[in-house]
N, C-alpha and C. Protein backbone atom coordinates (compact mmCIF):
# COMPACT_ATOMS: atom_id res chain seq x y z
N UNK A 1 -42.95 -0.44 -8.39
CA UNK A 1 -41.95 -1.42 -8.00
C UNK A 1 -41.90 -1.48 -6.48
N UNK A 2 -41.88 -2.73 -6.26
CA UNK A 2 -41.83 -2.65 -3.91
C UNK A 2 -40.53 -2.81 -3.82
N UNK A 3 -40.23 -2.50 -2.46
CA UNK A 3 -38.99 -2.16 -2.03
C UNK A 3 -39.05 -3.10 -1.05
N UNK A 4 -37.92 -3.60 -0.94
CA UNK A 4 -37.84 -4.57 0.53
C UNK A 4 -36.92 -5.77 0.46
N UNK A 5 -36.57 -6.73 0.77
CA UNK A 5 -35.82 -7.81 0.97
C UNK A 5 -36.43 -9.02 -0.24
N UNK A 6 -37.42 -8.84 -0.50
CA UNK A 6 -38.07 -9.44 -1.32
C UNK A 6 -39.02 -9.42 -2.55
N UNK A 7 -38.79 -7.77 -2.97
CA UNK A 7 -38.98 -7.31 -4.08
C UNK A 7 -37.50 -7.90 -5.33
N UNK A 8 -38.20 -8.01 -6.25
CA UNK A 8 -37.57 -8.59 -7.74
C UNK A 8 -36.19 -8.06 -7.88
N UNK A 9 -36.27 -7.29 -7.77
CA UNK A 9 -34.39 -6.78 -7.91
C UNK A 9 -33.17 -7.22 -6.30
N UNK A 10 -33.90 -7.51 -5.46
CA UNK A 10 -32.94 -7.70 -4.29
C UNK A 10 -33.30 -9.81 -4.64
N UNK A 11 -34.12 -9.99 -4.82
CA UNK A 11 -33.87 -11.69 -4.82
C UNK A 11 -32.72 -11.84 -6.14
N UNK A 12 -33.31 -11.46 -7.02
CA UNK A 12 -32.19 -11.67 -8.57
C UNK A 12 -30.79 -11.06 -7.91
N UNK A 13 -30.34 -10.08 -7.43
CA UNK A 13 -29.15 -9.74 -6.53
C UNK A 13 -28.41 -10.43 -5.71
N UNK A 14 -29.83 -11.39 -4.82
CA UNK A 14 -28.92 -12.54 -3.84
C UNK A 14 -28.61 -13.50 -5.25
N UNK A 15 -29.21 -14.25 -6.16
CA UNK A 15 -29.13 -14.92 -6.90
C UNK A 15 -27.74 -14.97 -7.50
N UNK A 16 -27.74 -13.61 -8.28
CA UNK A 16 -26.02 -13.43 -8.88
C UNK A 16 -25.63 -13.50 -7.64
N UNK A 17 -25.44 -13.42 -6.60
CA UNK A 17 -24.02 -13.06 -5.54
C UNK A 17 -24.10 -14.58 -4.98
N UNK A 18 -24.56 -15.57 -5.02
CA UNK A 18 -24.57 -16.93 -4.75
C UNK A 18 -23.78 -17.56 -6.14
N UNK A 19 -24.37 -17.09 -7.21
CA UNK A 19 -23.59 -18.14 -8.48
C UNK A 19 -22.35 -17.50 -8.51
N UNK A 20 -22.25 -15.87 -8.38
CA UNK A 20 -20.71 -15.41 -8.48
C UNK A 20 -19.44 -16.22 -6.77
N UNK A 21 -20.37 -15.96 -6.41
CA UNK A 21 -19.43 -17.09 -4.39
C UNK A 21 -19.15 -18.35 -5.04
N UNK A 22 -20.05 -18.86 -5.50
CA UNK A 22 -19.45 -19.81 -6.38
C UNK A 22 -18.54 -20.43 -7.08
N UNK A 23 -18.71 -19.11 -8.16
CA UNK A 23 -17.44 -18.97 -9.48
C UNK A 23 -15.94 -18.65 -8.43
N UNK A 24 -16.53 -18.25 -7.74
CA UNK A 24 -14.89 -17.83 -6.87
C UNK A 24 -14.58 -18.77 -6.21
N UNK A 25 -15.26 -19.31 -5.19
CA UNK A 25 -15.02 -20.69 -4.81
C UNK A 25 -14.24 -21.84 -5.77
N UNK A 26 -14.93 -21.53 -6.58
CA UNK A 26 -14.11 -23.09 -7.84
C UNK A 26 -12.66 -22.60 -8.34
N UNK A 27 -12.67 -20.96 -8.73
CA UNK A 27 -11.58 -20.85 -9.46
C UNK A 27 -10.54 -20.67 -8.24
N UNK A 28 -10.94 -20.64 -6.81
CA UNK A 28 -8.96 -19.89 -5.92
C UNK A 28 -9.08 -20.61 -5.33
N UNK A 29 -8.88 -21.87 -5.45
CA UNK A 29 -8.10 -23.60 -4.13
C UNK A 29 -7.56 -22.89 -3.32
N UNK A 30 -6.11 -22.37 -3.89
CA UNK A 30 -5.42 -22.18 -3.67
C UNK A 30 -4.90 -20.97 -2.59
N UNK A 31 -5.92 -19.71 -2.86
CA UNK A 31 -6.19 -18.80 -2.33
C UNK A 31 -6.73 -19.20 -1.33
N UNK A 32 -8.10 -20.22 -1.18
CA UNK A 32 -8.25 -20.74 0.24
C UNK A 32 -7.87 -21.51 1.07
N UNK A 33 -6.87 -22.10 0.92
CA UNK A 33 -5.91 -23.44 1.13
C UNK A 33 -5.25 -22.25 1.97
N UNK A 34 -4.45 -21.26 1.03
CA UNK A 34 -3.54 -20.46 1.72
C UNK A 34 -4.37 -19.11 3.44
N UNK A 35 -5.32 -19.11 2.78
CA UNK A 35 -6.23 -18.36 3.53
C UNK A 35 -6.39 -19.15 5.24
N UNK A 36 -6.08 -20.55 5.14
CA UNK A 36 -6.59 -21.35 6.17
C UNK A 36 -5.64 -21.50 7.01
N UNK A 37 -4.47 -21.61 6.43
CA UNK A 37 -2.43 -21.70 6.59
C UNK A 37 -2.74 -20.68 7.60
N UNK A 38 -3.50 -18.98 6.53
CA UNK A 38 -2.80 -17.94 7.10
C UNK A 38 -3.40 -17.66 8.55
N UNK A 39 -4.38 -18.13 8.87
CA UNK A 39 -5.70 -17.72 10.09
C UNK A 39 -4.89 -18.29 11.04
N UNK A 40 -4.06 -19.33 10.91
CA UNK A 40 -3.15 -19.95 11.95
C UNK A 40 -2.07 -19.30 12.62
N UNK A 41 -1.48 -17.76 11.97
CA UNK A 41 -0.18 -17.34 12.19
C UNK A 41 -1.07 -15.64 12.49
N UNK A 42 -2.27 -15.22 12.05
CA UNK A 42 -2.35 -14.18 11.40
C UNK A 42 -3.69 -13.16 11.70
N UNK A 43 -3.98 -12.84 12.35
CA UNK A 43 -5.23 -12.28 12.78
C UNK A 43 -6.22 -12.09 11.28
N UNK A 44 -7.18 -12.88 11.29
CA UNK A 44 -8.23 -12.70 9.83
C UNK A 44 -7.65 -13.32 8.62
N UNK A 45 -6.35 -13.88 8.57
CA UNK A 45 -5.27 -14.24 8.10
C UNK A 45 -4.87 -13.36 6.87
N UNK A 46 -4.66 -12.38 7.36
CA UNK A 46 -3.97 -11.28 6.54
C UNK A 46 -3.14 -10.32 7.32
N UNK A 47 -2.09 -9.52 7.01
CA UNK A 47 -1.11 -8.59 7.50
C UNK A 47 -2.11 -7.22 7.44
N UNK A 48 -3.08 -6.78 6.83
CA UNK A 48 -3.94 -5.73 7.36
C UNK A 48 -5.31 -5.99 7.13
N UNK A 49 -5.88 -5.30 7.87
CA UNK A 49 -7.27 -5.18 8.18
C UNK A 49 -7.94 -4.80 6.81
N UNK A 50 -6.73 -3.87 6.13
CA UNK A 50 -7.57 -3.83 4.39
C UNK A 50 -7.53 -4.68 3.59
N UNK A 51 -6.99 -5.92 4.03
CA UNK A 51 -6.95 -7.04 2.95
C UNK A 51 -7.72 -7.72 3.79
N UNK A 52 -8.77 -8.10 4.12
CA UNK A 52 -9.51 -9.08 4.70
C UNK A 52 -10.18 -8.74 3.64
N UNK A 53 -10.91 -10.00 3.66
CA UNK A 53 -11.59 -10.40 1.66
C UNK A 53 -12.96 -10.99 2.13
N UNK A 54 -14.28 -11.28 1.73
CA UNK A 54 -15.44 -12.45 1.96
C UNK A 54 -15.70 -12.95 0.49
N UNK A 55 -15.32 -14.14 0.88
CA UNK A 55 -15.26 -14.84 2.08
C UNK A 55 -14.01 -15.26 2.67
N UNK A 56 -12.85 -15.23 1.33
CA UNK A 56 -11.32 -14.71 2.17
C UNK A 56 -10.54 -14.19 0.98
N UNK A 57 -9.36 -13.49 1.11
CA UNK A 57 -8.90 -12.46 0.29
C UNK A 57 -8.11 -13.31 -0.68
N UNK A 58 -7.88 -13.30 -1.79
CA UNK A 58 -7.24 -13.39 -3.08
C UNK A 58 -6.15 -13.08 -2.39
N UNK A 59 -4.98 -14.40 -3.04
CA UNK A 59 -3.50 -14.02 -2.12
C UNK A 59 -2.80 -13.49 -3.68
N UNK A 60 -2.04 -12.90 -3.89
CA UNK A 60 -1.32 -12.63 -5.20
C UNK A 60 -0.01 -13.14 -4.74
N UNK A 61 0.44 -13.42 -5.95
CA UNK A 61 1.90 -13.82 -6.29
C UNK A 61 3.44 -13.62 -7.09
N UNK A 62 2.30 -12.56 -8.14
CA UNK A 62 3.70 -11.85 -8.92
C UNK A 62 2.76 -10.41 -9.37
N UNK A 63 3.73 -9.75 -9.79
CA UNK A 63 3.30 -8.36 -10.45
C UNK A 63 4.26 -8.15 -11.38
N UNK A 64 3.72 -7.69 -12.78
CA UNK A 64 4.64 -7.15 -13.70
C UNK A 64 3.87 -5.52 -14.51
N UNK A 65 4.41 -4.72 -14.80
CA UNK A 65 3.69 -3.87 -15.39
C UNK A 65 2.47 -3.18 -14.20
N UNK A 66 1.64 -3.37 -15.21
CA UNK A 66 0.02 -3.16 -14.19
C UNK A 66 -0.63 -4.19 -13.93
N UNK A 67 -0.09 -5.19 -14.28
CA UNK A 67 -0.75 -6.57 -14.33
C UNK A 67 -0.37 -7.45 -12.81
N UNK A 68 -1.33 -8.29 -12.03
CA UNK A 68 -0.72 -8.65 -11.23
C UNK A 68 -1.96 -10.15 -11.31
N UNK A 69 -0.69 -11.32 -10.69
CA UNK A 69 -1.02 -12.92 -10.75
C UNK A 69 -1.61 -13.37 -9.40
N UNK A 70 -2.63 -13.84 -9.26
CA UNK A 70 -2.64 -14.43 -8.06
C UNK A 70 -2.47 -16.03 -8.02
N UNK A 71 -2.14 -16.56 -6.46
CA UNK A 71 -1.83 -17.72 -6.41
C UNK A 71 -2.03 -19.34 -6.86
N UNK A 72 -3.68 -18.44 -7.64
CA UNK A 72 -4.68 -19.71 -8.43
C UNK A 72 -3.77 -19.50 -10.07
N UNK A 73 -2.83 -18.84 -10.56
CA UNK A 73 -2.63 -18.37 -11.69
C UNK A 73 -3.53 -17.34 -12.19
N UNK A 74 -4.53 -16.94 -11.92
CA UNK A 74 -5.75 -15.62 -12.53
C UNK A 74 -4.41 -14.34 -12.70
N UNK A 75 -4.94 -13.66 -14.00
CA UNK A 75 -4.37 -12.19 -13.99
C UNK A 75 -5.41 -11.22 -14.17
N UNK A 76 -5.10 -9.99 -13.14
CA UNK A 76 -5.63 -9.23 -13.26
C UNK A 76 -5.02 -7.82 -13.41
N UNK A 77 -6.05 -7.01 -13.88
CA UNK A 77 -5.10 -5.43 -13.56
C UNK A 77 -5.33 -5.17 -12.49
N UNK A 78 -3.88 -4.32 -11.84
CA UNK A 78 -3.82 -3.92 -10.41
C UNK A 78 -4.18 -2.47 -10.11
N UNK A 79 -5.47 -2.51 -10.39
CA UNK A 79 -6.16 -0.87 -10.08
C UNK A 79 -6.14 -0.63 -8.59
N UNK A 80 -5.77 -1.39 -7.80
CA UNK A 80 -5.04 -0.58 -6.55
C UNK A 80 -3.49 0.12 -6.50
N UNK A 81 -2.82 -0.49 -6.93
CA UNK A 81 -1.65 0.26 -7.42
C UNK A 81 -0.59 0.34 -5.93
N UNK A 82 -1.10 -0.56 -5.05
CA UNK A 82 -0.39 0.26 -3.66
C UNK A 82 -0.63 1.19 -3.14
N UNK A 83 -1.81 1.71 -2.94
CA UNK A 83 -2.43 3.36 -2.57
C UNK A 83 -1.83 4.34 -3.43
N UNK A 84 -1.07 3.95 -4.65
CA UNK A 84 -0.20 4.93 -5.36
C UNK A 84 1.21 4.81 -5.31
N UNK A 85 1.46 3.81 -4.70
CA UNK A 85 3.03 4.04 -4.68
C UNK A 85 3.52 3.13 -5.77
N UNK A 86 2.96 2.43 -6.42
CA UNK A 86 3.35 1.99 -7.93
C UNK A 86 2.66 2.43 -9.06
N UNK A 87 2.75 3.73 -8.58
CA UNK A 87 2.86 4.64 -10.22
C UNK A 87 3.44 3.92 -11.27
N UNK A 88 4.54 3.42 -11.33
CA UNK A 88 4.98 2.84 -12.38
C UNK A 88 5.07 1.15 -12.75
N UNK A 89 4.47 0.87 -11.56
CA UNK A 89 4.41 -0.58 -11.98
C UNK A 89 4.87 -1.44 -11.05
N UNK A 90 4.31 -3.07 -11.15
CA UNK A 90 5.24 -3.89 -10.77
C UNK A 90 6.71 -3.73 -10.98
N UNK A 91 7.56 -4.23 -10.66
CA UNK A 91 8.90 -5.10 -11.13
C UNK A 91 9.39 -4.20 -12.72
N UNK A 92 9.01 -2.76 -12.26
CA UNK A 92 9.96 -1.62 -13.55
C UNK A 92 11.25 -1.79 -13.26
N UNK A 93 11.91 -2.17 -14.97
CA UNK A 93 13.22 -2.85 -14.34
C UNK A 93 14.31 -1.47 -14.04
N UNK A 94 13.88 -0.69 -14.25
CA UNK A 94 14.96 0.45 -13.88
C UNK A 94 14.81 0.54 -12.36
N UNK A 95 13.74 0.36 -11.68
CA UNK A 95 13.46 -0.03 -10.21
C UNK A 95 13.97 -0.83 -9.85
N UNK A 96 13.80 -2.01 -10.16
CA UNK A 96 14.86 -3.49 -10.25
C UNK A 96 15.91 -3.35 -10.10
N UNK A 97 16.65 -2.63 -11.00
CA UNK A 97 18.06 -2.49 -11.26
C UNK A 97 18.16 -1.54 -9.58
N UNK A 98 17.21 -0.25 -9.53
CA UNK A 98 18.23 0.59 -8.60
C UNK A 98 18.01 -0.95 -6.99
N UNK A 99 16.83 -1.37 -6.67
CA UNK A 99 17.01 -1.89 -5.78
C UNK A 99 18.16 -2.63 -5.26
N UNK A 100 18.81 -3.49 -6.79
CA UNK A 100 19.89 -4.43 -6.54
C UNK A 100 20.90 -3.84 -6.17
N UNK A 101 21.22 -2.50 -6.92
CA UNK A 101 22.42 -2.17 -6.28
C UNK A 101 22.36 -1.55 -5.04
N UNK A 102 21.31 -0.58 -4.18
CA UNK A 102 21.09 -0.81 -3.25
C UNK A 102 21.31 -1.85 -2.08
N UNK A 103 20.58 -2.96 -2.02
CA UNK A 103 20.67 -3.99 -1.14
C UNK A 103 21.90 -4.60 -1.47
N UNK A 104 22.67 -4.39 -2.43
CA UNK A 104 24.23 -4.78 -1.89
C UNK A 104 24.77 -4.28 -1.06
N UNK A 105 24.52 -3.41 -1.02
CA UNK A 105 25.75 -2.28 -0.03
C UNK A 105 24.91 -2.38 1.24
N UNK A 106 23.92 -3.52 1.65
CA UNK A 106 23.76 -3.23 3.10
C UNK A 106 22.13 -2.95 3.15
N UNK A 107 21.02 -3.63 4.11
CA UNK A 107 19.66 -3.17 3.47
C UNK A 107 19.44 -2.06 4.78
N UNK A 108 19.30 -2.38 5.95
CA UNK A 108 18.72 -1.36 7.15
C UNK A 108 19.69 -1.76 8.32
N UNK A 109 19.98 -0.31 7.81
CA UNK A 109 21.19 -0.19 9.16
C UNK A 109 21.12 0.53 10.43
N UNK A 110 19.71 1.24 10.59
CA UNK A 110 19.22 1.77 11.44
C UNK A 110 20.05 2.87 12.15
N UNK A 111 20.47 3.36 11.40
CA UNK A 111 21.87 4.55 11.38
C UNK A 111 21.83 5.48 10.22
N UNK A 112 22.04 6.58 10.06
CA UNK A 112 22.03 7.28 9.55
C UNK A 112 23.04 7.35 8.26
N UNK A 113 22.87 7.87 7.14
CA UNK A 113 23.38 7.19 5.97
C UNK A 113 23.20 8.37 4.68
N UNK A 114 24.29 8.48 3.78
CA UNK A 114 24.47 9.42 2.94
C UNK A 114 22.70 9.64 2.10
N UNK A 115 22.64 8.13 1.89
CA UNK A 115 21.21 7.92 1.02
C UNK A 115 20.15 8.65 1.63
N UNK A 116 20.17 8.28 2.60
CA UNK A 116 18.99 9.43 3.73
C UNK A 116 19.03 10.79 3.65
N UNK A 117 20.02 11.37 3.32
CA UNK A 117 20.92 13.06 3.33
C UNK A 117 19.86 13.01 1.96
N UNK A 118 20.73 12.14 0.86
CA UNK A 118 20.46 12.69 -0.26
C UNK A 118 18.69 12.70 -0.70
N UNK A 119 18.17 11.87 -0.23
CA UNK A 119 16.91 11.53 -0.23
C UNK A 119 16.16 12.99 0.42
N UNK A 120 16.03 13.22 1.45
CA UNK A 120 15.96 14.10 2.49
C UNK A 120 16.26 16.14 1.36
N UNK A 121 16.99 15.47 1.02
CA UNK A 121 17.43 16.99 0.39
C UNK A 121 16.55 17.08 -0.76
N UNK A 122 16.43 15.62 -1.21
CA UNK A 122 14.99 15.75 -2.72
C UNK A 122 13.77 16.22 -2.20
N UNK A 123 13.33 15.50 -1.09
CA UNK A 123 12.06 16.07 -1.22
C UNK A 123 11.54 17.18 -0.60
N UNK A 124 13.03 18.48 -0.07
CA UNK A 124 13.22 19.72 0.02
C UNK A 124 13.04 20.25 -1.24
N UNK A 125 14.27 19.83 -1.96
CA UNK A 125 14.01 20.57 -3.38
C UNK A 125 12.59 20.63 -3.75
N UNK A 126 11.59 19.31 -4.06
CA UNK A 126 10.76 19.22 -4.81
C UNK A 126 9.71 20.04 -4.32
N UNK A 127 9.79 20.02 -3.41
CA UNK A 127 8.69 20.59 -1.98
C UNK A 127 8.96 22.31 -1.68
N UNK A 128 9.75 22.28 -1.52
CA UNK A 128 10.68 23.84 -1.25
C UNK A 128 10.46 23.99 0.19
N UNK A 129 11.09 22.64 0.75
CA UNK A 129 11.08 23.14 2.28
C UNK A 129 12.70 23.35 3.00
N UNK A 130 12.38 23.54 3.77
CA UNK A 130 13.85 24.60 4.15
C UNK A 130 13.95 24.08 5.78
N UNK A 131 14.87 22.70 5.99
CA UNK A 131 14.81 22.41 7.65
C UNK A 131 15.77 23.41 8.42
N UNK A 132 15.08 23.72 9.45
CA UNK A 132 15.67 24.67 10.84
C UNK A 132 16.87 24.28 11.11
N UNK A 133 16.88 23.08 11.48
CA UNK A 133 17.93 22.45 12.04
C UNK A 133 18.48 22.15 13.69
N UNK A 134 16.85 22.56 13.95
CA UNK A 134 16.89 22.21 15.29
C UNK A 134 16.25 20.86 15.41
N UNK A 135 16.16 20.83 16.94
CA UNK A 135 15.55 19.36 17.15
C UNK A 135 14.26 19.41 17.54
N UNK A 136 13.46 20.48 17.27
CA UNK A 136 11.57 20.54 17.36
C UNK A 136 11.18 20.33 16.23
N UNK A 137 9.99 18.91 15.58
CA UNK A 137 9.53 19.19 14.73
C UNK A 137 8.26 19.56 14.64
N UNK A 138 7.84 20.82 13.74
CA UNK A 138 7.51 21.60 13.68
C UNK A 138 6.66 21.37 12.78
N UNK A 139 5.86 20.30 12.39
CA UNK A 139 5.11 19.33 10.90
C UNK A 139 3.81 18.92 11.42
N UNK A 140 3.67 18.23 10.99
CA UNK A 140 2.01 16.97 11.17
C UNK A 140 1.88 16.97 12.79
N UNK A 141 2.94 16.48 13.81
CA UNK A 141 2.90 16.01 15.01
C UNK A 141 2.99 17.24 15.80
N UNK A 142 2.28 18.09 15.86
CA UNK A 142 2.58 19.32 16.85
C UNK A 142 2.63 18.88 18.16
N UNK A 143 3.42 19.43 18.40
CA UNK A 143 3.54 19.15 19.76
C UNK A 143 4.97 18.06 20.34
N UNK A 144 5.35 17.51 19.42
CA UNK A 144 5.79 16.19 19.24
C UNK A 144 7.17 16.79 19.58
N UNK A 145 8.53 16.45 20.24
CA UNK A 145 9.88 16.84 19.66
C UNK A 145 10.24 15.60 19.45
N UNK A 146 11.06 15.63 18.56
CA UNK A 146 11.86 14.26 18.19
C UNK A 146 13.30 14.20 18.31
N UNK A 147 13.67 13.02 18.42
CA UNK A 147 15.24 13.16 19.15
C UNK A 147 16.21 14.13 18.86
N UNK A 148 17.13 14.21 19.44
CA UNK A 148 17.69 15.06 19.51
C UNK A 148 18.84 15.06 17.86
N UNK A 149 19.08 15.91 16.87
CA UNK A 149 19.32 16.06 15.65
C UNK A 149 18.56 15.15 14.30
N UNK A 150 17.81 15.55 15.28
CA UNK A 150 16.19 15.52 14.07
C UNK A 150 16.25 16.65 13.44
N UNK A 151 16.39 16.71 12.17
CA UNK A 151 15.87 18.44 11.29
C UNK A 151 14.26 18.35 11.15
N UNK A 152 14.06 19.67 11.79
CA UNK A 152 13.02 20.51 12.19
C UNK A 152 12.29 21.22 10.79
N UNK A 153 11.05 20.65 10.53
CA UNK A 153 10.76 21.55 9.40
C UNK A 153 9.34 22.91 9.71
N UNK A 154 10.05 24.06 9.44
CA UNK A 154 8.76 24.73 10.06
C UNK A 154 7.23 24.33 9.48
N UNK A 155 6.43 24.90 10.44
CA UNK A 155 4.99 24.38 10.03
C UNK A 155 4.59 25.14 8.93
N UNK A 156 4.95 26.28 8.57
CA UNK A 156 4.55 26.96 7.36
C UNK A 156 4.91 26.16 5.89
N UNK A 157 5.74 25.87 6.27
CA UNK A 157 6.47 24.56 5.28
C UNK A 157 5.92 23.68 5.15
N UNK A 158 5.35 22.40 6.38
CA UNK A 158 4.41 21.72 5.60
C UNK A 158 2.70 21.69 5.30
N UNK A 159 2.73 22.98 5.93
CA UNK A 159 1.17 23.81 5.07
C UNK A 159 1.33 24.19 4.02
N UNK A 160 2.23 24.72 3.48
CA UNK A 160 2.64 25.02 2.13
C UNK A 160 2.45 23.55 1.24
N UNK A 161 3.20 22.70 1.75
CA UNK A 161 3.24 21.16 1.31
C UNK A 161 2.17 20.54 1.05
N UNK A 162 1.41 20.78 2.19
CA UNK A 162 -0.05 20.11 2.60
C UNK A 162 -1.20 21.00 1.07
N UNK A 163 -0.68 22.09 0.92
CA UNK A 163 -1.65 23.11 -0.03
C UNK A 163 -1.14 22.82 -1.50
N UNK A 164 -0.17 22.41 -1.78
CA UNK A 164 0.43 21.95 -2.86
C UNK A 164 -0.35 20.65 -3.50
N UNK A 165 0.19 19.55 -2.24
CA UNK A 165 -0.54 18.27 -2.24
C UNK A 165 -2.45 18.48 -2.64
N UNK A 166 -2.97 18.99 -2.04
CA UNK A 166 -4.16 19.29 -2.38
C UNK A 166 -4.79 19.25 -3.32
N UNK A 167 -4.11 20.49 -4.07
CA UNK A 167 -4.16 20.88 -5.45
C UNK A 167 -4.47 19.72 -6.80
């Protein structure tokens, strides 16, 4: 078998990847319509550098479950998941529910807030870290201090964390 730009398996390769540019072309208008909007407001016309798409990125529009819609109507499963942070899904309505009552009471207040305490104290518990309570933190940013009544978590703590996570 030859190897090269023009051996039998790399021409049949460009072949599918021309009829599939294609198939994509016909089925997302809409996705490129929006793609053209976005280049106007948007560097590559996307909010990150990991969503830049070729020949432009699939815009989505709803998520339910694992399932997520894009703007042409197509569904697909969402095997990105958010890097992980929707473990459980689009629009889980017990998520739903806590958000609403949340954003009543106020969304970012850039102030410090019981929810933060209580939050803050979970992922001590879960973690088993134990803040100093000074104002050096003592984590990822060595070196770093952070304002003044910042809780301080020692570094053994989030090596411990870091060795957990690993696992």
């Amino acid at each position: 078998m030859s190897s090269g730009a023009n051996d039998p398996l790399s021409v049949r390769a460009r072949e599918v990847a021309e009829i599939e540019r294609a198939r994509l072309l016909d089925a997302t208008p809409v996705s490129h319509a929006l793609f053209e909007r976005a280049k106007r407001s948007m560097p590559l016309g996307v909010g990150s550098s990991f969503q830049v798409g070729d020949p432009y990125p699939i815009y989505l529009s709803e998520g339910r479950g694992a399932n997520v819609w894009d703007v042409d109507g197509h569904q697909y499963v969402d095997t990105h998941g958010g890097f992980g942070s929707m473990i459980v899904g689009h629009a889980h309505p017990k998520i739903v529910e806590a958000v609403n009552v949340a954003i009543s009471h106020g969304s970012h207040f850039a102030a410090p807030t019981e929810e933060a305490v209580l939050f803050a104290e979970e992922l001590c518990r879960r973690f088993g870290l134990v803040a100093t309570g000074g104002s050096d933190f003592h984590g990822p940013h060595t070196g770093r201090t952070n304002p003044p009544g910042t809780p301080a978590v020692p570094l053994s703590a989030w090596e411990g964390l870091q060795a957990r996570v690993a696992r």
